[in-house]
Protein backbone atom coordinates (compact mmCIF):
# COMPACT_ATOMS: atom_id res chain seq x y z
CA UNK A 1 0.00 0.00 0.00
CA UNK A 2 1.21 3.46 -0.65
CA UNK A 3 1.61 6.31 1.62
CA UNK A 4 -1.46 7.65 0.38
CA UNK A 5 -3.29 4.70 1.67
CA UNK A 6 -1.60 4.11 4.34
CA UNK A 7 -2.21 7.52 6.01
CA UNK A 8 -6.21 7.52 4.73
CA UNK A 9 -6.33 4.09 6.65
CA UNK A 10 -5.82 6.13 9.76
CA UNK A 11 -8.38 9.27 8.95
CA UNK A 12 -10.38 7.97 12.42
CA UNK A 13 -8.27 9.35 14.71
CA UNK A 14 -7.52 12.58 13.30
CA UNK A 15 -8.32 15.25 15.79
CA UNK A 16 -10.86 18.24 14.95
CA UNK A 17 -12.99 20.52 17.19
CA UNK A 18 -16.25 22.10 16.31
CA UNK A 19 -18.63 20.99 13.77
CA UNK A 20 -20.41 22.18 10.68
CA UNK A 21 -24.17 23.38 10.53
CA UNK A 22 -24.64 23.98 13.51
CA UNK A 23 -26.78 27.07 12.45
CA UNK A 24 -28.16 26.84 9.22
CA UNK A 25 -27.65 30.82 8.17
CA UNK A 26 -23.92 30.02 8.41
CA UNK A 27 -21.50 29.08 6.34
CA UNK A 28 -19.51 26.43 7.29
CA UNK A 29 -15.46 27.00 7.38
CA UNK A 30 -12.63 24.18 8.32
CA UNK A 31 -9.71 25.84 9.85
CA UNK A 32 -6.23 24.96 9.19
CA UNK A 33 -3.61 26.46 11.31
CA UNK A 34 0.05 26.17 12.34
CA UNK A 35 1.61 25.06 15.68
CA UNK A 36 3.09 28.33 16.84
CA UNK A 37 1.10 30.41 19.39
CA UNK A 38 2.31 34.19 20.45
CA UNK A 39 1.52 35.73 23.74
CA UNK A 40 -2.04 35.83 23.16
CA UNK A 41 -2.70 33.39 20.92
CA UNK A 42 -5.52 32.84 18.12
CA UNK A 43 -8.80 32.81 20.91
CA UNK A 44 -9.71 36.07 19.23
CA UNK A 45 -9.28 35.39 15.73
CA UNK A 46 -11.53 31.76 16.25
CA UNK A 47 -14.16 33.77 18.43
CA UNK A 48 -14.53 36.06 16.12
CA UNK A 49 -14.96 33.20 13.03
CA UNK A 50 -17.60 31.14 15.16
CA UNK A 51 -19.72 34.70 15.15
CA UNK A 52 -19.71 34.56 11.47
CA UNK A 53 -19.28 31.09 10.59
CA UNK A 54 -19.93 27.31 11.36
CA UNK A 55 -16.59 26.57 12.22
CA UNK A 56 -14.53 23.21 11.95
CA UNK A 57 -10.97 23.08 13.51
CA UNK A 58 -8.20 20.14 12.40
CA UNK A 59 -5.54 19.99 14.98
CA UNK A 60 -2.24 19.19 12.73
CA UNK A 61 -0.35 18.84 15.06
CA UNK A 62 -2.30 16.59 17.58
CA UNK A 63 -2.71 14.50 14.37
CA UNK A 64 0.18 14.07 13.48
CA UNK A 65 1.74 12.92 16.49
CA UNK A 66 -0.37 10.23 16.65
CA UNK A 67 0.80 6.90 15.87
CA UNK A 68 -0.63 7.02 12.34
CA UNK A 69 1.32 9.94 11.09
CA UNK A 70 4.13 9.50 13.51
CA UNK A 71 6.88 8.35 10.34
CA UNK A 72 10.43 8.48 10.45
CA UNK A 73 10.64 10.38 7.05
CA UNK A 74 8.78 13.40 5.77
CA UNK A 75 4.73 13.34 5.79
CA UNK A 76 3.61 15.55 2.47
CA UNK A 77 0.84 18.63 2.52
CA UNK A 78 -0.48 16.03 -0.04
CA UNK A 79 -0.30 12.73 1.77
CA UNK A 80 -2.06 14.40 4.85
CA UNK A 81 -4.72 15.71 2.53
CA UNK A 82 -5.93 12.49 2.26
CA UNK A 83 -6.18 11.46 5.56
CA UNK A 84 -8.14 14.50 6.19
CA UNK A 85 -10.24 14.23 2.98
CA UNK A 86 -11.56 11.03 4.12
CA UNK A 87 -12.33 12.05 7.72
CA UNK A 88 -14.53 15.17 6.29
CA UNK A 89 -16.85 12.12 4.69
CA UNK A 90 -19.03 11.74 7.65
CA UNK A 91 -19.99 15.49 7.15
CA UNK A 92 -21.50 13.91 3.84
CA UNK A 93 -21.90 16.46 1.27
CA UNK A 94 -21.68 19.78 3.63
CA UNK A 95 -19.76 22.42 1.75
CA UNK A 96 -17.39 24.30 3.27
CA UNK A 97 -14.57 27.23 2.78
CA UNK A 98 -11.06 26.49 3.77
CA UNK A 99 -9.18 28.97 5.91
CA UNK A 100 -5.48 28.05 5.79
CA UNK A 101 -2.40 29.79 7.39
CA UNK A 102 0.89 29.37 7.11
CA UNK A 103 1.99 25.23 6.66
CA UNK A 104 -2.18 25.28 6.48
CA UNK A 105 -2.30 26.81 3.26
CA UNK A 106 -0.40 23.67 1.89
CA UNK A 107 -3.12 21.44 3.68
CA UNK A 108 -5.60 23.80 2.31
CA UNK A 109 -4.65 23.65 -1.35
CA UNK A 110 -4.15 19.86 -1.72
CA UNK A 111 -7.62 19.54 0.27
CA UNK A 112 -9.16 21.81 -2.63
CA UNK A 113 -7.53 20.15 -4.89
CA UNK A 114 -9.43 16.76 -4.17
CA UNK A 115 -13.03 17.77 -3.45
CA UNK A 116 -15.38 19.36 -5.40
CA UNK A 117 -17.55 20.93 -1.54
CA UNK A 118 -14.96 23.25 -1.18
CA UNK A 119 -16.43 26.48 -1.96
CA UNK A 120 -13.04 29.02 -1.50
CA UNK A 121 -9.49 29.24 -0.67
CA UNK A 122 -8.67 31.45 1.77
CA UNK A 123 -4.26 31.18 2.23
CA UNK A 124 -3.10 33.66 5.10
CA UNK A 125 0.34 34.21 5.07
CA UNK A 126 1.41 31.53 1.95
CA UNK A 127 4.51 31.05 -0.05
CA UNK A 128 4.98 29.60 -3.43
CA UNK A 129 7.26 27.49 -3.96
CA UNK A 130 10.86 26.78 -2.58
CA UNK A 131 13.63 29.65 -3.48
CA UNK A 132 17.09 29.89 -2.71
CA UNK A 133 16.14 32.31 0.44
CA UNK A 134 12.87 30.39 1.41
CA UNK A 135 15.49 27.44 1.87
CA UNK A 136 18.28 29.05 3.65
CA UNK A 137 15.99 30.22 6.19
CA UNK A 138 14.15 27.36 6.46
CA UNK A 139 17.47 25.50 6.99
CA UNK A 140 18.22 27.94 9.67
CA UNK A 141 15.28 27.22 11.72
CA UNK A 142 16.08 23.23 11.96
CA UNK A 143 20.41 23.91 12.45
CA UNK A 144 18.52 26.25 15.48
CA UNK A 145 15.70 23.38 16.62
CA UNK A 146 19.34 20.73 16.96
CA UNK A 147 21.66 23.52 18.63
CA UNK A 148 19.47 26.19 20.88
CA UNK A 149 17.75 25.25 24.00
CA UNK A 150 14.80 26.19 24.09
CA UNK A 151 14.72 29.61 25.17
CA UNK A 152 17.36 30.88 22.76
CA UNK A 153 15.15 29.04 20.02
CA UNK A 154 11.90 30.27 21.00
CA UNK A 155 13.65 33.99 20.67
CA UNK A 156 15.00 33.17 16.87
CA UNK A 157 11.38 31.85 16.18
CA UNK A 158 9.81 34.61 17.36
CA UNK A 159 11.79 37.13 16.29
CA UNK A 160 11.51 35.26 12.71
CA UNK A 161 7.48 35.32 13.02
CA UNK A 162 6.39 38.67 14.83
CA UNK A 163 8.02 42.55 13.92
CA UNK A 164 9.95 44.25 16.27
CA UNK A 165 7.36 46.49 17.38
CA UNK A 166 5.33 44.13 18.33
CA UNK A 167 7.66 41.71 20.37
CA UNK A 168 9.14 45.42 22.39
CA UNK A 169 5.41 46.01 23.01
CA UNK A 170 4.69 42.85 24.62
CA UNK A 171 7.99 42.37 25.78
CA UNK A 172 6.76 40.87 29.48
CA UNK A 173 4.46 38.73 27.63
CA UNK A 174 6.64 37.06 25.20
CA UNK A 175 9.02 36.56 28.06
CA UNK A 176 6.67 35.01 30.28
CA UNK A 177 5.66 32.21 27.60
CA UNK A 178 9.19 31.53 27.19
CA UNK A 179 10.57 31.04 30.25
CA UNK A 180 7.16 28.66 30.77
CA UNK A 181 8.66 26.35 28.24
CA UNK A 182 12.07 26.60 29.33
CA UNK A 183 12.36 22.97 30.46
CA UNK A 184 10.71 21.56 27.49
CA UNK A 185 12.69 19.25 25.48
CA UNK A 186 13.12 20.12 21.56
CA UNK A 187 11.52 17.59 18.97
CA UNK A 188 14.27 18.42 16.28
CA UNK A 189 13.19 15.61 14.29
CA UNK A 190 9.75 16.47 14.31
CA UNK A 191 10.31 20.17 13.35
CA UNK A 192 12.78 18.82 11.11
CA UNK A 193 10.12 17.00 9.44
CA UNK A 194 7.60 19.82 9.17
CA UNK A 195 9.64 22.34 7.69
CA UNK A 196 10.91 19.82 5.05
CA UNK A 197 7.73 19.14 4.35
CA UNK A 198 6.83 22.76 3.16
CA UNK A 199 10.20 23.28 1.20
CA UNK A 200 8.97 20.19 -0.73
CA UNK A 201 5.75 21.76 -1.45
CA UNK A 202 5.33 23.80 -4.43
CA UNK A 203 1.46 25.01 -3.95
CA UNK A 204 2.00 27.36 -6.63
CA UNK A 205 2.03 24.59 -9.50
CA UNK A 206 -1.25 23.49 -7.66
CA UNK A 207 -3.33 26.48 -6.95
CA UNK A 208 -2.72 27.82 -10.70
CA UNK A 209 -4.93 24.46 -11.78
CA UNK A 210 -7.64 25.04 -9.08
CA UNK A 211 -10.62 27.31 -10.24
CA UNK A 212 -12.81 27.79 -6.93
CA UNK A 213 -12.52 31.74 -5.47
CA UNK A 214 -9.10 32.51 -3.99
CA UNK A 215 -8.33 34.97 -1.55
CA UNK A 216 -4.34 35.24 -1.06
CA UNK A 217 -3.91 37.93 2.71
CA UNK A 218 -0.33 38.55 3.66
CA UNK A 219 1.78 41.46 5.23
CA UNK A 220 4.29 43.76 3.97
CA UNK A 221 6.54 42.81 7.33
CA UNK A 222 6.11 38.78 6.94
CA UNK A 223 10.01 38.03 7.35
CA UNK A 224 8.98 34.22 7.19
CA UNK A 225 6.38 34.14 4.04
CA UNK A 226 7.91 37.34 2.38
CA UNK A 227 5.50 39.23 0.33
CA UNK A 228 6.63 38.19 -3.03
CA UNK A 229 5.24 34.49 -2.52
CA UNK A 230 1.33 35.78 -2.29
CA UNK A 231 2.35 38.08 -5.10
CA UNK A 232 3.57 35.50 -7.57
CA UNK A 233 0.59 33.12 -6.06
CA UNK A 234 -2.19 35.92 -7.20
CA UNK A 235 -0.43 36.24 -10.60
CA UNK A 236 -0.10 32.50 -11.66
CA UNK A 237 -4.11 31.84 -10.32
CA UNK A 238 -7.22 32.85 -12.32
CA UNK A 239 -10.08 34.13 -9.83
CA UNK A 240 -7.80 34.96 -7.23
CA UNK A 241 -7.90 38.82 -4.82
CA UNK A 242 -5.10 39.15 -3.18
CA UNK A 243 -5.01 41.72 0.06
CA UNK A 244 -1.84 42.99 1.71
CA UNK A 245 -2.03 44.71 4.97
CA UNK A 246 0.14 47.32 6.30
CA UNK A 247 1.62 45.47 8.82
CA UNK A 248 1.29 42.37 11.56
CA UNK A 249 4.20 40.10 10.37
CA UNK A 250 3.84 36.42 10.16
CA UNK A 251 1.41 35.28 12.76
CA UNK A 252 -1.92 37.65 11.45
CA UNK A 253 -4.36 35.41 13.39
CA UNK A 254 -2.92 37.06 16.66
CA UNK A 255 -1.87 40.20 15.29
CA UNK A 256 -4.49 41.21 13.36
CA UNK A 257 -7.09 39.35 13.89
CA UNK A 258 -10.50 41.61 13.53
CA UNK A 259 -8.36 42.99 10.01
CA UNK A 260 -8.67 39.43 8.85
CA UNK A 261 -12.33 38.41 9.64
CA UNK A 262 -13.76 41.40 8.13
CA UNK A 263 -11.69 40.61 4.64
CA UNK A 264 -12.88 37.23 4.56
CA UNK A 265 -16.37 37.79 5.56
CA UNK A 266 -16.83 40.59 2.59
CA UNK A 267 -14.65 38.23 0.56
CA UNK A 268 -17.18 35.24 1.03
CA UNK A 269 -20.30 37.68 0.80
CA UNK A 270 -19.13 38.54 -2.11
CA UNK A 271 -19.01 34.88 -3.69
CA UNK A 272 -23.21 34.69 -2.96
CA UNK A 273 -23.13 31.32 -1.97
């Protein structure tokens, strides 16, 4: 059996949270995000989604370090798809919008990619494909998982994912989550594996096939996803908008959270479905 199969075999005991239709006057949205959390996290940004949506979480990471999906080698944006493709079955025919950010919008595009109840794309933060800087710095980031401990690498992550301004404005706050985690031990193989997985992910050559409504929101300060990917994504795709705010840096789901829901609401009002 391929890895394909192998991984839908397992679709059971992926973890989600939430449900669709629960009221009927809403559409229904599955939610893909990354693992990183900031000082305050993404409460805000899913509060604010459940207000205007029926809203269906998958837990990536949760998933993934389950047994199923627990590999010694790299798990593709494409093998996962399936897993997760067969586990929305039991939702039967319920359309939905995806809402991907970050390593999501991989997850989001190969899930579009296979259904035809996927009404819109919505990537937050994306990239395109792998580039000579996309891989240095990805490379970076694993050299830092094997050598920091874990305060020094929390600093290079966040300093990688947030601006400045916003890391000297919370100062006390990021500090506080990092010495919290202090003791933890450092999965380097399994952020190893994650961030190979997206520099062998080209969603660019995928999303320019797809022909469902794409909305493409990134910031003019992402140092991780730098502008140009969303850029290059909205010019290769036909029926694609593509909004870049002003600032927020990587992580908009804590950052600018309110900016984002009402751009995707008027985006998906917009699409009269």
């Amino acid at each position: 059996m391929d890895d394909k199969g192998y991984l839908g075999k397992f679709s059971n005991k992926l973890v989600f949270y939430g449900n669709f239709n629960t009221k009927k006057n809403k559409p229904n949205v599955l939610l893909l995000l990354p693992k990183t959390r900031g000082p305050f996290g993404i409460k805000e940004f899913k509060q604010a989604i459940e207000k205007k949506f029926n809203l269906l979480e998958f837990d990536d990471v949760k998933s993934e370090k389950l047994t199923a999906l627990s590999q010694n080698k790299v798990i593709s944006f494409e093998q996962k798809a399936v897993a997760i493709d067969k586990a929305l079955k039991k939702f039967k025919e319920d359309k939905y919008h995806i809402i991907g950010h970050s390593t999501g919008c991989g997850l989001g595009t190969f899930l579009a990619k296979k259904n035809k109840v996927c009404e819109s794309l919505i990537l937050i933060n994306p990239w395109n494909k792998e580039d000579e800087e996309f891989r240095k710095l990805q490379k970076i980031r694993i050299k830092n998982a094997k050598k920091l401990n874990m305060v020094s690498f929390l600093k290079s992550e966040y300093s990688l994912l947030y601006s400045e301004t916003y890391i000297k404005k919370f100062k006390d706050k990021f500090n506080n989550i990092t010495l919290k985690q202090k003791n933890k031990k450092i999965d380097y193989s399994f952020i190893e594996q994650r961030l190979q997985s997206i520099l062998k992910c080209n969603i660019g050559n995928e999303l320019r096939k797809l022909v469902l409504p794409k909305l493409f929101i990134n910031s003019v300060d992402d140092k991780l996803m730098k502008p140009h990917h969303a850029k290059e994504l909205h010019k290769l795709c036909f029926n694609s908008k593509l909004i870049t705010l002003d600032g927020g840096g990587h992580m908009l789901t804590e950052t600018r959270a309110q900016d984002l829901i009402g751009h995707i609401n008027s985006f998906v009002k917009t699409l009269g479905i």
